[in-house]
Protein backbone atom coordinates (compact mmCIF):
# COMPACT_ATOMS: atom_id res chain seq x y z
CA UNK A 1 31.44 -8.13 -17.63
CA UNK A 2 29.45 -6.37 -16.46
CA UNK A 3 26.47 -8.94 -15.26
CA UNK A 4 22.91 -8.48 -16.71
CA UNK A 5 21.70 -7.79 -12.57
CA UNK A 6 22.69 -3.82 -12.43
CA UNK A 7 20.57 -2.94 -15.49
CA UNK A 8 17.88 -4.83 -15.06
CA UNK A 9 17.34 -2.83 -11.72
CA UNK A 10 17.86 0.15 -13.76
CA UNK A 11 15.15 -0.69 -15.97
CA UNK A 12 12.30 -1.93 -13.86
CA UNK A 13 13.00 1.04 -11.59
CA UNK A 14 12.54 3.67 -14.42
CA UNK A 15 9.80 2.24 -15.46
CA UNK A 16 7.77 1.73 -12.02
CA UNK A 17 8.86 5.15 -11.69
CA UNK A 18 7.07 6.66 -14.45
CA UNK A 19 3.44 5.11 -13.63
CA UNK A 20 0.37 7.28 -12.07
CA UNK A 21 0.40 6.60 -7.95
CA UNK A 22 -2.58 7.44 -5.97
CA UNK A 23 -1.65 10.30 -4.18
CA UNK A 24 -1.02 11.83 -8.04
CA UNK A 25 -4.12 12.55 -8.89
CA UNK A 26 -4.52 15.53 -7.72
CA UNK A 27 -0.75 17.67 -7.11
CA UNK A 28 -2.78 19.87 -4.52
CA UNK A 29 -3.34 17.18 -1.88
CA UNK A 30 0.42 15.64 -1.83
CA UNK A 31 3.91 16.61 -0.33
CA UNK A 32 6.87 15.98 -2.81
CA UNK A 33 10.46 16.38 -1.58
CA UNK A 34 12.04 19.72 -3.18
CA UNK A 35 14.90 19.94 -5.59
CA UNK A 36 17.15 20.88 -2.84
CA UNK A 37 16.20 18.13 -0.60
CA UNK A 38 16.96 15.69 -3.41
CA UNK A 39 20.05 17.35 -3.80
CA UNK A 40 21.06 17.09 -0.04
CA UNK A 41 19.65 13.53 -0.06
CA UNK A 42 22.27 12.63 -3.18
CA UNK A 43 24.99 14.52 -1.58
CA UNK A 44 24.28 12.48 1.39
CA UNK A 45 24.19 8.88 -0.55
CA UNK A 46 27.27 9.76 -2.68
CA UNK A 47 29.13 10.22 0.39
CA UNK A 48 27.69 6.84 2.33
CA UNK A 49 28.64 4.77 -1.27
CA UNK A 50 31.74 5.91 -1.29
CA UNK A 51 32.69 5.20 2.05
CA UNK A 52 31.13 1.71 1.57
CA UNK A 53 33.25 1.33 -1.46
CA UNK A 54 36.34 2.35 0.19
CA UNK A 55 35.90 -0.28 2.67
CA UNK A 56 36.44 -3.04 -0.12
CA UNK A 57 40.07 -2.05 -0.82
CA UNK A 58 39.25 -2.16 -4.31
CA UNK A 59 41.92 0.09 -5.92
CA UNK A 60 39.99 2.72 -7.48
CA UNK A 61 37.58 3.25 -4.69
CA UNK A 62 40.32 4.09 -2.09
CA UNK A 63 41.00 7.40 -0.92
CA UNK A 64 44.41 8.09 -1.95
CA UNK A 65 43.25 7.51 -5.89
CA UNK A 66 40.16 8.97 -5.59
CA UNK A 67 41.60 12.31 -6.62
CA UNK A 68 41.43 11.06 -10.78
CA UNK A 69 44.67 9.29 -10.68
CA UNK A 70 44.68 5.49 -12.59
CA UNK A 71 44.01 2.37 -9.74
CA UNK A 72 46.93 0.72 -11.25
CA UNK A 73 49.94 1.52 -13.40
CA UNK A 74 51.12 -1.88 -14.53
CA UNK A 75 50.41 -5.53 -13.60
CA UNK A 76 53.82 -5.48 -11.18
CA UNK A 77 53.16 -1.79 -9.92
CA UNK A 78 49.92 -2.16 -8.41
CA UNK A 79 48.09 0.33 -5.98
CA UNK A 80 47.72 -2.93 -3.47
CA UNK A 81 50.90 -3.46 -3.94
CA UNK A 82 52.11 0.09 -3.14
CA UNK A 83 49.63 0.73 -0.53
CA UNK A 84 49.60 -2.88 1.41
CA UNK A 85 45.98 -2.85 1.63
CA UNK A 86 44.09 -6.02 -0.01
CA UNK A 87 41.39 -6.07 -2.09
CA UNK A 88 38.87 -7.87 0.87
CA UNK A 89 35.25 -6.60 -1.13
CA UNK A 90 32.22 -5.57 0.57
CA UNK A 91 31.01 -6.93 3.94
CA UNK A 92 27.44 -6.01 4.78
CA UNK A 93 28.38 -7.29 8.70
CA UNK A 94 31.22 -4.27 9.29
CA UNK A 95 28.53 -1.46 8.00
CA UNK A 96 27.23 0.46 11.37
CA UNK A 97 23.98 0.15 12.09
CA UNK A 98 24.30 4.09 13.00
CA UNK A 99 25.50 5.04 9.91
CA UNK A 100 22.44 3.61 7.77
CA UNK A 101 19.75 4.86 10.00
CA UNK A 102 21.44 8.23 9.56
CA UNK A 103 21.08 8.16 5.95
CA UNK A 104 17.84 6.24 6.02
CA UNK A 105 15.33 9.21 4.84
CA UNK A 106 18.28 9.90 2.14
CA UNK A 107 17.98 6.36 0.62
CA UNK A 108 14.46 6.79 0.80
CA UNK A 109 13.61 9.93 -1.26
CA UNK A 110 12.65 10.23 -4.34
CA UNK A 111 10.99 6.65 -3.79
CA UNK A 112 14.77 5.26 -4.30
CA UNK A 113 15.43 7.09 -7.57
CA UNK A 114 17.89 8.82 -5.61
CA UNK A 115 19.86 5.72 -4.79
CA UNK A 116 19.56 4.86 -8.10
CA UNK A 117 20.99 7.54 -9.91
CA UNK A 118 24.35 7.52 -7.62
CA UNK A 119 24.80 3.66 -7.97
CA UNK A 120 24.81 4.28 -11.82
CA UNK A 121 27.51 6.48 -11.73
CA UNK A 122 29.19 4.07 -9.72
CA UNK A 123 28.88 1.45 -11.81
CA UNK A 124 29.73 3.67 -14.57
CA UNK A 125 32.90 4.36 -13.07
CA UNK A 126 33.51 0.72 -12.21
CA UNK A 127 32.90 -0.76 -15.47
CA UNK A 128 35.66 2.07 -16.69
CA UNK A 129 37.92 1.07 -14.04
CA UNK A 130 38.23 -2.57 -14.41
CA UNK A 131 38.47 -2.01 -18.31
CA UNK A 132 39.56 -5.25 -19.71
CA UNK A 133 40.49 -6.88 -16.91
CA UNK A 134 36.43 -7.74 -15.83
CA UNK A 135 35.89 -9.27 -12.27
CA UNK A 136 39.99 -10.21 -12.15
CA UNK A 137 40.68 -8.55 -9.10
CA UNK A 138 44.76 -9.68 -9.56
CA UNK A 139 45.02 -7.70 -12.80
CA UNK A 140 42.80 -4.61 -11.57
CA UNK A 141 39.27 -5.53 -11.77
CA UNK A 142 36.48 -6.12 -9.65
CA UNK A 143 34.90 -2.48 -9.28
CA UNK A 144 32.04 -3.30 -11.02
CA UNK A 145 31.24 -6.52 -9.15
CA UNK A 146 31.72 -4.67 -5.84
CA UNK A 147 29.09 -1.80 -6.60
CA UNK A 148 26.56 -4.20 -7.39
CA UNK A 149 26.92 -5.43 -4.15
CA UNK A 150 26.67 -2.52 -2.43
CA UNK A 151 23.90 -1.93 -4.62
CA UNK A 152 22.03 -4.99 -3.39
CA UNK A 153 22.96 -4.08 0.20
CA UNK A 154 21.45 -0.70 0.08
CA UNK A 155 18.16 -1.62 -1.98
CA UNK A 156 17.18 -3.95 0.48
CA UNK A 157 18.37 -1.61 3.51
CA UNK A 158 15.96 1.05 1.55
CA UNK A 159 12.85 -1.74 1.16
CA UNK A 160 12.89 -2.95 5.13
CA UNK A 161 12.83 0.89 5.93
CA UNK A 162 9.91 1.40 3.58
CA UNK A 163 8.18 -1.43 4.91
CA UNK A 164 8.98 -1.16 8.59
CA UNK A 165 6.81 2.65 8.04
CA UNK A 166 3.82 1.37 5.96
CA UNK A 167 3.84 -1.38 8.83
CA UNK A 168 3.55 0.59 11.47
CA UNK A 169 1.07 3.28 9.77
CA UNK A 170 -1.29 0.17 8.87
CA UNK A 171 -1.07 -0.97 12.48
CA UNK A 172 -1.66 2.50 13.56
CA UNK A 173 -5.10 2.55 11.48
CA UNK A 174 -6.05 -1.13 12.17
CA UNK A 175 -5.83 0.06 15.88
CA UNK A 176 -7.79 2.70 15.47
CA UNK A 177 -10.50 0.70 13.41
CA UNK A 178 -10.20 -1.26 16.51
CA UNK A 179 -10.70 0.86 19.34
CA UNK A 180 -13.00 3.52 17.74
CA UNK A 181 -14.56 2.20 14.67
CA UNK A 182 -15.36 3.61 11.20
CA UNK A 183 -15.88 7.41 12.94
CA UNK A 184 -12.40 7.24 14.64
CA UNK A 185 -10.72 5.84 11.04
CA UNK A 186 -12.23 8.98 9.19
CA UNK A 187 -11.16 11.32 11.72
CA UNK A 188 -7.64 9.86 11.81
CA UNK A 189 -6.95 9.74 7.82
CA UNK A 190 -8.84 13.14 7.80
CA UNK A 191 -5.95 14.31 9.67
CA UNK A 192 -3.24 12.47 8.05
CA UNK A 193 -0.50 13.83 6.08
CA UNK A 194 -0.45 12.68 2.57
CA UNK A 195 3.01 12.16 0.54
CA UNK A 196 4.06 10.84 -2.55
CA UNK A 197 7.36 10.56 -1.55
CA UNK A 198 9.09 8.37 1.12
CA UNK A 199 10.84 10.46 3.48
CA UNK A 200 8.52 10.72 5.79
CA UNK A 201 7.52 8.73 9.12
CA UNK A 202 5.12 6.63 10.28
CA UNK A 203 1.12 8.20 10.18
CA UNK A 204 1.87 9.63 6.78
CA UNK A 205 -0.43 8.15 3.53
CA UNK A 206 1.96 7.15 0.85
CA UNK A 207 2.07 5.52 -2.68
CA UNK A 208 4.29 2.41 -0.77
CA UNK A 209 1.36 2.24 2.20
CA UNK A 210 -1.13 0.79 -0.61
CA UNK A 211 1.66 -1.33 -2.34
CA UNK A 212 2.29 -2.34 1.40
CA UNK A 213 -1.06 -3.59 1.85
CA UNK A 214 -1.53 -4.82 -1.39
CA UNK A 215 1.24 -7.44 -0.47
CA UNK A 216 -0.42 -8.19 2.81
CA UNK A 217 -3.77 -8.80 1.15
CA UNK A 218 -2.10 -11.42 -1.53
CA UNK A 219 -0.02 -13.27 1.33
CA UNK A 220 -3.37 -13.42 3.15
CA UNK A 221 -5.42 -14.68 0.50
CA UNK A 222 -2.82 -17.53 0.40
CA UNK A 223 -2.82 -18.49 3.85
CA UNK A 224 -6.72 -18.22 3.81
CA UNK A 225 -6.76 -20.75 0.33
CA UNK A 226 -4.56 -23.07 2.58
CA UNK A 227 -6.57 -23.06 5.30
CA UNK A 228 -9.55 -23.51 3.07
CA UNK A 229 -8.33 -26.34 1.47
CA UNK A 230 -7.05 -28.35 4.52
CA UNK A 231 -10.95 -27.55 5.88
CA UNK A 232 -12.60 -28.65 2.47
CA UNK A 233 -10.52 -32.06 3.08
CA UNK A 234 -11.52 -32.31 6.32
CA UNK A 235 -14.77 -32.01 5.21
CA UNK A 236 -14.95 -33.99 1.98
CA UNK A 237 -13.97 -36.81 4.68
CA UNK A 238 -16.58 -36.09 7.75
CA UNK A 239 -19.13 -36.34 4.50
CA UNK A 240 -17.69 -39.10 3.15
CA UNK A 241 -18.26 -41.05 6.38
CA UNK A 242 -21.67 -39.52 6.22
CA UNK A 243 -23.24 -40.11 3.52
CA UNK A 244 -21.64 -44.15 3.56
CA UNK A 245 -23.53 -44.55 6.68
CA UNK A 246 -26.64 -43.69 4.84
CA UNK A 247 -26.34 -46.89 2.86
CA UNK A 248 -27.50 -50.31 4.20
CA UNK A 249 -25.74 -53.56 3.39
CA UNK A 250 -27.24 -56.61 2.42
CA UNK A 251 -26.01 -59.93 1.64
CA UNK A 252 -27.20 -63.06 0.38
CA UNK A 253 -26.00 -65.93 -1.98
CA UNK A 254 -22.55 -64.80 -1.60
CA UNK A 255 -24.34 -61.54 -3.66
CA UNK A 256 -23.64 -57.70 -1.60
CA UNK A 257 -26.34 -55.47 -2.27
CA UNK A 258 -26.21 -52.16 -1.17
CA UNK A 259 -29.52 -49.90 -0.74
CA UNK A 260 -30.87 -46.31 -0.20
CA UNK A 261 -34.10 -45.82 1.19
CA UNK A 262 -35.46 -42.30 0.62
CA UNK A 263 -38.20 -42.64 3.37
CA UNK A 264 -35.84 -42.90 6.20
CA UNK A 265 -35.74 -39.91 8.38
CA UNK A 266 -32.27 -39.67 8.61
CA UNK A 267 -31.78 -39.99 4.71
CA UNK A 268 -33.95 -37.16 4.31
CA UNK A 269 -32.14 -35.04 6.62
CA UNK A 270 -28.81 -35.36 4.86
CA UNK A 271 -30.32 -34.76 1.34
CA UNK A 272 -32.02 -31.58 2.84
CA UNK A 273 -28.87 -30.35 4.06
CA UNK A 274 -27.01 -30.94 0.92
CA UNK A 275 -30.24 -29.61 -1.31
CA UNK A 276 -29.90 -26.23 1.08
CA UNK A 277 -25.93 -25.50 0.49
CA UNK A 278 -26.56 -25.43 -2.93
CA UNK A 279 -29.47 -22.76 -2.71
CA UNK A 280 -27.14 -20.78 -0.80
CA UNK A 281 -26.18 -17.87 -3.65
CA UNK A 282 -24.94 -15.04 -1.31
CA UNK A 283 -20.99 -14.73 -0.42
CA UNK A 284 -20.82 -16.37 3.41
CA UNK A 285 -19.83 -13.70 6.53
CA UNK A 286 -16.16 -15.07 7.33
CA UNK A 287 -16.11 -17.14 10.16
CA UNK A 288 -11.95 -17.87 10.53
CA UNK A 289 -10.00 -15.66 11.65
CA UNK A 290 -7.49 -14.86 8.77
CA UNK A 291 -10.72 -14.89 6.60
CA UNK A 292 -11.91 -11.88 8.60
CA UNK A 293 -8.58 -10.46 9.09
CA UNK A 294 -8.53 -10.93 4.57
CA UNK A 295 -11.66 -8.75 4.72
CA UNK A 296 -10.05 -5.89 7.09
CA UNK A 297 -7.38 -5.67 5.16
CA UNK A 298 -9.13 -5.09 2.01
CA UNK A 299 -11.77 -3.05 3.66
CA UNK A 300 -8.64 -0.59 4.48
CA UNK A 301 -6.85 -0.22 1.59
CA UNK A 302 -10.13 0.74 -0.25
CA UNK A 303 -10.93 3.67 2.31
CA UNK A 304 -7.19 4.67 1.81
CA UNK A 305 -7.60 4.72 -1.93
CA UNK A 306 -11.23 6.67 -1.73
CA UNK A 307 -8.81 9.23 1.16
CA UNK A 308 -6.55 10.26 -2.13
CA UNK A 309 -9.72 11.15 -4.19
CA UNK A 310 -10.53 13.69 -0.96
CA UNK A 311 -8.84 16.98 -0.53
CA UNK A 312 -7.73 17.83 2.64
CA UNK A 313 -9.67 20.74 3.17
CA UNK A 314 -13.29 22.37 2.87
CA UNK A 315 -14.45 20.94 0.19
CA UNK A 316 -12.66 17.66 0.45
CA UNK A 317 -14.62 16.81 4.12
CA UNK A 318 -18.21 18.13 2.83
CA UNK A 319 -17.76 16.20 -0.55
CA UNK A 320 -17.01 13.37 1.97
CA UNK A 321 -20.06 14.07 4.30
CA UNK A 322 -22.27 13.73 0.80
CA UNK A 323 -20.69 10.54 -0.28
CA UNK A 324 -22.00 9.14 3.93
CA UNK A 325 -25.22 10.83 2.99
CA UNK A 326 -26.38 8.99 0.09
CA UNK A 327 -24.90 6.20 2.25
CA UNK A 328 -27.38 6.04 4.56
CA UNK A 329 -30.40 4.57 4.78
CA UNK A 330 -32.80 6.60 6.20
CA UNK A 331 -33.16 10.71 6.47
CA UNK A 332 -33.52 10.48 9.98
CA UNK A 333 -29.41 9.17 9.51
CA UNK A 334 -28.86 11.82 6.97
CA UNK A 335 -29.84 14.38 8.94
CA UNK A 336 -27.88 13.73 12.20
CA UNK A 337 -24.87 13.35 10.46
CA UNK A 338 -25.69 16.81 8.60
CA UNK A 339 -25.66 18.23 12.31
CA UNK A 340 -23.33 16.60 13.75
CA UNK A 341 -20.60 17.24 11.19
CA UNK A 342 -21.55 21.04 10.21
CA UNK A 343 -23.49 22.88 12.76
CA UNK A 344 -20.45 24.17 14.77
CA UNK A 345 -20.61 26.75 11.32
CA UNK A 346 -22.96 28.54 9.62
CA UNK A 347 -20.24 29.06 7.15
CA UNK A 348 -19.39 25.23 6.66
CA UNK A 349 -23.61 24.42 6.23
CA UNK A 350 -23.76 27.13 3.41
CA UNK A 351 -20.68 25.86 1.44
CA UNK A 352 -22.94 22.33 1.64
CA UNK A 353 -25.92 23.53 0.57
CA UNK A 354 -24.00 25.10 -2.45
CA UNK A 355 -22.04 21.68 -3.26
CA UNK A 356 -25.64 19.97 -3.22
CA UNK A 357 -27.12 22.31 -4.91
CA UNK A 358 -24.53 22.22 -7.93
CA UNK A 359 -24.44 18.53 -8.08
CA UNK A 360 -28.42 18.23 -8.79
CA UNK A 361 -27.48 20.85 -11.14
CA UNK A 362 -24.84 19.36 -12.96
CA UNK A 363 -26.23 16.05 -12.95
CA UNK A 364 -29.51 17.51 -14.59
CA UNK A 365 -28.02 19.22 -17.48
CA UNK A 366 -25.65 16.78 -18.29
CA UNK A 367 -28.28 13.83 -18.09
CA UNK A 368 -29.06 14.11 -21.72
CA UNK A 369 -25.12 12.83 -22.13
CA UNK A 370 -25.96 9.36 -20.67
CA UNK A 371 -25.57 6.35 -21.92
CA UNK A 372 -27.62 3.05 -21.50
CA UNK A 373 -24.93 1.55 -19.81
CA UNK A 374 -23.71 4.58 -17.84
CA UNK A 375 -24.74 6.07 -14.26
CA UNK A 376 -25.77 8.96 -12.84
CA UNK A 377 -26.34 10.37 -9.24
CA UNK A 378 -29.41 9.90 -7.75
CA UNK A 379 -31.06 13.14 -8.01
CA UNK A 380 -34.37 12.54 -5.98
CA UNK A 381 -31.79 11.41 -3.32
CA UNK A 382 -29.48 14.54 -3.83
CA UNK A 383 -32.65 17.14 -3.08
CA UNK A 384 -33.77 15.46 -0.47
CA UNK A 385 -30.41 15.89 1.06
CA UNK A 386 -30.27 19.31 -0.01
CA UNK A 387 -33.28 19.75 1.58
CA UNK A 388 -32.23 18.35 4.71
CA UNK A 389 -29.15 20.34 4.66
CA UNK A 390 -31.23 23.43 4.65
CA UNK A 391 -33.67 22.56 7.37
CA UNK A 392 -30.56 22.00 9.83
CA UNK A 393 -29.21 25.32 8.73
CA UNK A 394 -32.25 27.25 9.04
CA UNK A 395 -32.65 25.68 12.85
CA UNK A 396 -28.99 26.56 13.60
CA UNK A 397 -29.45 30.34 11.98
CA UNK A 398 -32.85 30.29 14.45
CA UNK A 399 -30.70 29.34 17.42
CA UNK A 400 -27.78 31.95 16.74
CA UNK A 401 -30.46 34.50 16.42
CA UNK A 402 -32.33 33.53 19.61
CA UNK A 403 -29.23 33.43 21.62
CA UNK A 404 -28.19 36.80 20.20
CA UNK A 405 -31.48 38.68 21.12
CA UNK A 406 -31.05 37.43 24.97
CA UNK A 407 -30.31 39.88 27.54
């Protein structure tokens, strides 16, 4: 008394807690729940605990002791004995289904920490309620063991929630991916609300959206080893049969004698085959479908880590439009992205020039700072992009002055 389960939970949530998310990096770019919304969202727990608790009949979570008094007096003068209600504990199957979607963005904020920090008072108070008496609910106890279930109730309430959101925002982008490609991905997540917190909805980019997929990329990668082995089996046996057919029996004076010979046709063809998969040094395209649905997967959760380095504004989409850039191949690419993305403003194509133009000159006074196994950006590459940048602004500044000067 109590168990060892409570403050383990305690622990590993502090300390996943403290590390440095994603949408961290820079405080600018991410919505965090206010002081007073974590205080409405405790208020709001506290109460939904409590009225959990009360359900159990354990004495000191009941309403008519809840007001300080002891839960019992003496073994023969107990509060279930005065009140007639038993001690039944916690039933997750008589909780409302309303009453937990209500208080679903409560449980949620702060990332749980919220849910935390009430169920440790609570089990606080329990451990101080059952006193000697432990998990004997006859002489008293019991509080303790009931918070922890409540405490395992509610944790995993607070999970499926978190999970049934990154779910449906990764469906959402996968979807989109779908239907529109790369362009219609960048658009979306370029319009996407970014949180750190988990009180939000679906179509919001969160900390638990890249945990989220981080889970669905390891349960992927196990079904697509599975599948890989029960193919490389397969396989091992079609070659098997193969290569024993290449063999020729022989027998004579009771003596087997089996042979190879290198000049047959067929024998040659098999030997080439095997000679070529071993040349073959470059990663294969998946073929299978979880294979390809392993490489979307990762694909996605990369662009949504590059989205947090982004800020949602100016600067943000034309240090984005520079990263395509040096993308591309050619500057015939280069520069129809240039117009496509900027020329609706003169405004927008200046504030490129003048990030391009400060990136060749930052990387060329800070070359000197290399080191041999550093990198740098490409400078040729960044002027000729510069230069492209201006050619498309110079047009567009020629069209807004011929279309001014018309009658």
């Amino acid at each position: 008394q109590p168990d060892q389960s409570g403050m383990n939970a305690d622990i590993s949530t502090e300390s996943s807690s403290t590390e440095t998310a994603p949408w961290e990096m820079e405080s600018q770019h991410k919505s965090k729940a206010t002081s007073k919304e974590l205080e409405e969202a405790k208020d709001e727990v506290t109460e939904l605990v409590h009225s959990l608790l009360t359900t159990t009949g354990a004495p000191g979570f009941r309403e008519e002791f809840s007001e300080g008094l002891t839960p019992y007096e003496t073994n023969k003068n107990t509060p279930s004995a005065i009140t007639g209600q038993k001690f039944v504990g916690f039933d997750p199957s008589k909780v409302p289904g309303d009453v937990l979607v209500k208080a679903s963005k409560s449980l949620r904020a702060g990332r749980g920490q919220v849910l935390q920090d009430v169920l440790r008072n609570y089990e606080i108070r329990g451990i101080g309620l059952d006193g000697m008496a432990a998990d004997d609910v006859e002489n008293g106890g019991g509080h303790y063991r009931e918070v922890s279930k409540v405490r395992a109730f509610l944790e995993g309430f607070r999970k499926a929630e978190v999970r049934r959101i990154c779910r449906e925002t990764a469906t959402m982008l996968l979807d989109k991916v779908a239907s529109e490609g790369v362009q219609g991905l960048d658009s979306m997540l370029g319009t996407m609300p970014r949180s750190s917190d988990d009180t939000g909805e679906a179509g919001e980019l969160t900390d638990s959206l890249l945990e989220y997929l981080n889970d669905a990329i390891r349960q992927q990668e196990k079904k697509v080893k599975k599948t890989k082995r029960e193919v490389k089996v397969e396989m091992d046996k079609t070659q098997d049969e193969k290569i024993d057919a290449l063999w020729k029996s022989s027998e004579k004076d009771g003596t087997r004698t089996e042979t190879l010979d290198p000049n047959d046709p067929h024998v040659q063809k098999v030997l080439r085959e095997e000679i070529e998969k071993t040349e073959i040094k470059e990663e294969p395209i998946p073929e299978s479908a979880t294979e390809k649905i392993l490489l979307l997967l990762k694909m996605l959760r990369d662009r949504v880590k590059a989205e947090a380095v982004f800020v949602n504004n100016e600067k943000g989409r034309n240090l984005r439009i520079l990263s395509y850039c040096m993308k591309l191949e050619t500057d015939e690419q280069r520069k129809k992205l240039i117009r496509k993305e900027l020329r609706s403003s003169l405004d927008r194509l200046d504030t490129f020039c003048e990030l391009v133009a400060s990136a060749i000159e930052y990387t060329e006074s800070t070359s000197y700072q290399l080191q041999p196994s550093s990198s740098s950006l490409n400078v040729p590459l960044l002027k000729r992009i510069y230069a492209l940048a201006v050619d498309v602004r110079a047009s567009e500044k020629f069209k807004a002055t011929s279309s001014g000067l018309r009658p």
